[in-house]
N, C-alpha and C. Protein backbone atom coordinates (compact mmCIF):
# COMPACT_ATOMS: atom_id res chain seq x y z
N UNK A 1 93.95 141.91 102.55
CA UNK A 1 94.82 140.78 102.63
C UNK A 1 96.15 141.28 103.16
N UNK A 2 96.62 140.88 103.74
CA UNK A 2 97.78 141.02 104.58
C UNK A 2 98.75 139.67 105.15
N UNK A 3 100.14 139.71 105.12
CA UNK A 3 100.65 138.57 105.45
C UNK A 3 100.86 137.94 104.70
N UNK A 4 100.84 137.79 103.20
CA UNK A 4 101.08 137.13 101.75
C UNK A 4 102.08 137.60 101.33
N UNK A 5 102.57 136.72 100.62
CA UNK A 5 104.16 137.26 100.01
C UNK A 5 103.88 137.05 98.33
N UNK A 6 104.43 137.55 97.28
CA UNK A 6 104.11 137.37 95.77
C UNK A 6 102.74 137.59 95.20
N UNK A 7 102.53 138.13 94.38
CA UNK A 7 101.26 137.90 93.64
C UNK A 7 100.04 137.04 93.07
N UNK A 8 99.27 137.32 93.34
CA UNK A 8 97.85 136.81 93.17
C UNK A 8 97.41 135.73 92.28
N UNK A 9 97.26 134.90 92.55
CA UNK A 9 97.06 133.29 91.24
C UNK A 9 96.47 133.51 90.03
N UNK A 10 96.95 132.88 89.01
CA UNK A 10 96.45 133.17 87.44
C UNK A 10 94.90 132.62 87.70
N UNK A 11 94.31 132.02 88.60
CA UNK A 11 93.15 131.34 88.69
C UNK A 11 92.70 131.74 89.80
N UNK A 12 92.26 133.06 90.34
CA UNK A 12 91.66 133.27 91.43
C UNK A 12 89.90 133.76 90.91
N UNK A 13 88.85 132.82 91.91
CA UNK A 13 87.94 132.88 91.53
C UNK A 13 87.44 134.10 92.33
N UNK A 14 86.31 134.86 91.63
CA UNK A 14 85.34 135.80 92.17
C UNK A 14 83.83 134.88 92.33
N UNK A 15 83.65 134.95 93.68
CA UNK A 15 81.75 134.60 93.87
C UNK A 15 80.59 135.49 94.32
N UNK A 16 79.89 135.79 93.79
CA UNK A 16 78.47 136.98 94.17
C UNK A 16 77.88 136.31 93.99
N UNK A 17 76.76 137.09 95.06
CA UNK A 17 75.34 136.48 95.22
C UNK A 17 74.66 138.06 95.58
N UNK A 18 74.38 138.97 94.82
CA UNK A 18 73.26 139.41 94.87
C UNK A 18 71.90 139.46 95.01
N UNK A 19 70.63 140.10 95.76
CA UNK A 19 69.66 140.06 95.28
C UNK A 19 69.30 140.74 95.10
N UNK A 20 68.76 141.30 93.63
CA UNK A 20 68.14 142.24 93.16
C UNK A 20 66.67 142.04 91.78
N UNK A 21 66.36 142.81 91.40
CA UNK A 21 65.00 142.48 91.02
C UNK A 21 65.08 142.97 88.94
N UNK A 22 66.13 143.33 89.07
CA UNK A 22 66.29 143.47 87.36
C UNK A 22 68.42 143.56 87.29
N UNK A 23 68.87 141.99 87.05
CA UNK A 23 70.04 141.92 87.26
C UNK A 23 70.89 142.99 85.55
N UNK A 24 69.54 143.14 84.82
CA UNK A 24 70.27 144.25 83.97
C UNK A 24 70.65 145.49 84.34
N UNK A 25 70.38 145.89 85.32
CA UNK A 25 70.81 147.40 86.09
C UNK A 25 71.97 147.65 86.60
N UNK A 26 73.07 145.78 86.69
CA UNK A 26 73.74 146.06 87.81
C UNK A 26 75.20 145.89 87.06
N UNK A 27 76.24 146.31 87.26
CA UNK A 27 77.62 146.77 87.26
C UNK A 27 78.74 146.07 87.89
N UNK A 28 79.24 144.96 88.32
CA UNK A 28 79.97 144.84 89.30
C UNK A 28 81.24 144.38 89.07
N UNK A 29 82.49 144.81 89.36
CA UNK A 29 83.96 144.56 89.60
C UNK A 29 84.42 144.24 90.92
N UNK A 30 85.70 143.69 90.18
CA UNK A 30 86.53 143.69 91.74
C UNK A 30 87.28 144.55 91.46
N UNK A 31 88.13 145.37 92.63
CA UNK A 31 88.73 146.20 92.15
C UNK A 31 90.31 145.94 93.54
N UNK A 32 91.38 145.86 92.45
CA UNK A 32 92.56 145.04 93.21
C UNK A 32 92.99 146.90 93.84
N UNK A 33 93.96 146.02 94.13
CA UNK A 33 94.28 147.18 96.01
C UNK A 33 95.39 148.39 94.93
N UNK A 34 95.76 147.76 93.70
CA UNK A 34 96.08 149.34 92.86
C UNK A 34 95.24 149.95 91.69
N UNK A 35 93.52 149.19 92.13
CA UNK A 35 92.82 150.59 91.78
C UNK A 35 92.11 149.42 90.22
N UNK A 36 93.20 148.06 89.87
CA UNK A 36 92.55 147.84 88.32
C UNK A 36 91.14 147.09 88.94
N UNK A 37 90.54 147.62 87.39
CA UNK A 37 89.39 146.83 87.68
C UNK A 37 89.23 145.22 87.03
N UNK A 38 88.54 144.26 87.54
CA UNK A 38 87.96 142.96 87.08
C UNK A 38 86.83 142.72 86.91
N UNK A 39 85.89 143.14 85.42
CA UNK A 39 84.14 143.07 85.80
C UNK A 39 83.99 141.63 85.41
N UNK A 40 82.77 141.25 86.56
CA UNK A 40 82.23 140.41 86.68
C UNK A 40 81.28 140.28 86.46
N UNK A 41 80.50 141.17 86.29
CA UNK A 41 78.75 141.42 85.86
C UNK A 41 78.55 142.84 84.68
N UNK A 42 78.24 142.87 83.74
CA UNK A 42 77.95 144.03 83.15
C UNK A 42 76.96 143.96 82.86
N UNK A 43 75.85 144.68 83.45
CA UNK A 43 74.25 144.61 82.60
C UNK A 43 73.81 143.37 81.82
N UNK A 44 74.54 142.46 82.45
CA UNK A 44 73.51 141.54 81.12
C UNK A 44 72.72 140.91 81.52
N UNK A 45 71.64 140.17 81.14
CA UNK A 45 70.70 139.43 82.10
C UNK A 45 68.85 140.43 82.18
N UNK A 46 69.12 141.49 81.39
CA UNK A 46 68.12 142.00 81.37
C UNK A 46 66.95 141.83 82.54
N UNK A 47 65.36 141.80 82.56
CA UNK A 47 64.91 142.07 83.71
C UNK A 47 65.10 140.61 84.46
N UNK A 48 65.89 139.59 84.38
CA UNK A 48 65.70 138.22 85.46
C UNK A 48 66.32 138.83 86.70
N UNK A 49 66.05 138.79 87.70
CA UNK A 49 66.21 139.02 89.28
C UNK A 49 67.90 137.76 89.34
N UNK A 50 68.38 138.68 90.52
CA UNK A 50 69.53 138.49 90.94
C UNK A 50 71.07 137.92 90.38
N UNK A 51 71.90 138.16 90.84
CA UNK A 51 72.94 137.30 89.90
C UNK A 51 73.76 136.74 91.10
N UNK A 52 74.15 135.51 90.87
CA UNK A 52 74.97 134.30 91.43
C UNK A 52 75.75 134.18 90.48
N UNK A 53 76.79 134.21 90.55
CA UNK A 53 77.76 133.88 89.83
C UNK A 53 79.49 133.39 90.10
N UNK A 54 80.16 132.64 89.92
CA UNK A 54 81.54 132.75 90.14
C UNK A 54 82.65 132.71 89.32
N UNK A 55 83.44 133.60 88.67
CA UNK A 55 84.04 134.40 87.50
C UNK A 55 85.33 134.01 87.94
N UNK A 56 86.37 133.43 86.95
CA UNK A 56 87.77 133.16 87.57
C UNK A 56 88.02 134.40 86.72
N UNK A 57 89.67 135.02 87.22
CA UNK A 57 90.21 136.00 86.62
C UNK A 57 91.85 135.74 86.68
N UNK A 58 92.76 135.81 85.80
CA UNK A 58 94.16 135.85 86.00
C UNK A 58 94.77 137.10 87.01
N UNK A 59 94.47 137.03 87.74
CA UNK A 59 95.58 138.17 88.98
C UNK A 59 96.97 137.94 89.03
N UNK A 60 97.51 137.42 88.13
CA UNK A 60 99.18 137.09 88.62
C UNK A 60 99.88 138.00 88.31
N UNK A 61 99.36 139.81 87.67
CA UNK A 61 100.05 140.93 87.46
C UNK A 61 100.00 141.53 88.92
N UNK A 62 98.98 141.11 90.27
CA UNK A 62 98.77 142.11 90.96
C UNK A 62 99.30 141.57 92.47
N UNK A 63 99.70 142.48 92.97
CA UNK A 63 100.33 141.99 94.19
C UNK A 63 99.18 141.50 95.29
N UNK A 64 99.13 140.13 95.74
CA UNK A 64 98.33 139.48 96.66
C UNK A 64 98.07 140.64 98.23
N UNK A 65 98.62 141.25 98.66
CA UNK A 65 98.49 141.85 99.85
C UNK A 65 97.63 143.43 99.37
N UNK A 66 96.98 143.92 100.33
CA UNK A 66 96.43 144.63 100.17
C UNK A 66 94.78 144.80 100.28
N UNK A 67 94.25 145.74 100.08
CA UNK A 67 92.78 145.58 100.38
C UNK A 67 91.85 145.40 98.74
N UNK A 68 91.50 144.42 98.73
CA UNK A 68 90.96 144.20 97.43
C UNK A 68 88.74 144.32 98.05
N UNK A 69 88.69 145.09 96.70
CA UNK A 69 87.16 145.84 97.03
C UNK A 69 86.60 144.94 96.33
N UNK A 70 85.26 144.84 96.38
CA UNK A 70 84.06 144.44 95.25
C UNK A 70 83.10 145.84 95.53
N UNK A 71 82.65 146.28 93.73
CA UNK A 71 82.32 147.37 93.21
C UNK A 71 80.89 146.96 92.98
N UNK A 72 79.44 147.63 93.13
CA UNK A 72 78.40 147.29 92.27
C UNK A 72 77.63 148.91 92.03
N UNK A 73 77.38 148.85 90.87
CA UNK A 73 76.63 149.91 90.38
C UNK A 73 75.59 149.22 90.43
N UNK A 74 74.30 150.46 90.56
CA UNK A 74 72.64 149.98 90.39
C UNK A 74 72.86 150.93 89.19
N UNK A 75 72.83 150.65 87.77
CA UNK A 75 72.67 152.00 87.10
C UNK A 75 71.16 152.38 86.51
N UNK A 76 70.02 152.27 87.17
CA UNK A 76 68.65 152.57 86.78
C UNK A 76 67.99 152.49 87.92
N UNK A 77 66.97 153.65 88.28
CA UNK A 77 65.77 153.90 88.86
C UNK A 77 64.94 152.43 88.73
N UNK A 78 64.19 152.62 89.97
CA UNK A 78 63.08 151.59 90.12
C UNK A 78 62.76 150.63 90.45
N UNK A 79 64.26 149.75 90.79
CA UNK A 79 64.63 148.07 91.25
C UNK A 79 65.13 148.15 92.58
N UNK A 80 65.12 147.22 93.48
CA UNK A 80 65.94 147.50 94.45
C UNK A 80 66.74 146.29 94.86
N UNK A 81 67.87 146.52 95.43
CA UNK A 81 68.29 144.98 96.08
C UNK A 81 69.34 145.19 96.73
N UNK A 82 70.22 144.56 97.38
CA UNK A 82 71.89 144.20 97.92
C UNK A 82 72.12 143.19 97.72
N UNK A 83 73.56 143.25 98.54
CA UNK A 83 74.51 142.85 97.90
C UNK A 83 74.94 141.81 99.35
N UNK A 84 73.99 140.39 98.82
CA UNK A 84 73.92 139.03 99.65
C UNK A 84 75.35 138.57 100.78
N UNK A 85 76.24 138.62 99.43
CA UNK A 85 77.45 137.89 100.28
C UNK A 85 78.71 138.04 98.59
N UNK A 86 79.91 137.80 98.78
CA UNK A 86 80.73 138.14 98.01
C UNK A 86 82.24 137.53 98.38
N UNK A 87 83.20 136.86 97.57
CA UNK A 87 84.30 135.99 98.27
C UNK A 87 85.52 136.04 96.93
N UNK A 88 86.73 136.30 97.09
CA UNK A 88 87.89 135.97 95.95
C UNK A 88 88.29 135.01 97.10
N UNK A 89 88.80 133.81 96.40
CA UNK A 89 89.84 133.06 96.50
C UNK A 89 90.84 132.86 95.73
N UNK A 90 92.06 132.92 96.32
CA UNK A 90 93.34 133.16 96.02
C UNK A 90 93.99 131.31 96.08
């Protein structure tokens, strides 16, 4: 993000769409451009396939500009999948 002035909205949503085949394996944050993390997925969901989801988070500590990541761990052997499509709105 670049070209923004002030910090990030108390209501900025996170959206994933994974597909994967045991959504208990998977890990995922956002991770703002000084490094904090925001999880959005922690292992839960045991063996049901994929996660869709859209997670609001308060960002109004973090400065809007910058390169903001999305994080996913596979943490177990044996499943496979990626990582569909992914969006914060500010």
């Amino acid at each position: 993000m670049s070209g923004r002035s002030g910090n990030a909205p108390a209501s900025a949503s996170v959206t994933v769409a994974i597909v994967h085949t045991y959504q208990g394996d998977l890990k995922v944050d956002l991770v703002a451009p000084d490094g904090s993390l925001y999880n959005v997925h922690n292992r839960s969901g045991g063996s049901a396939d994929n996660v869709n989801k859209t997670v609001t988070f308060n960002l109004s500590s973090e400065p809007l500009n910058g390169t903001w990541k999305l994080r996913v761990n596979d943490n177990a052997a044996g499943d496979t999948g990626y990582l569909n499509s992914w969006s914060v709105t500010f």
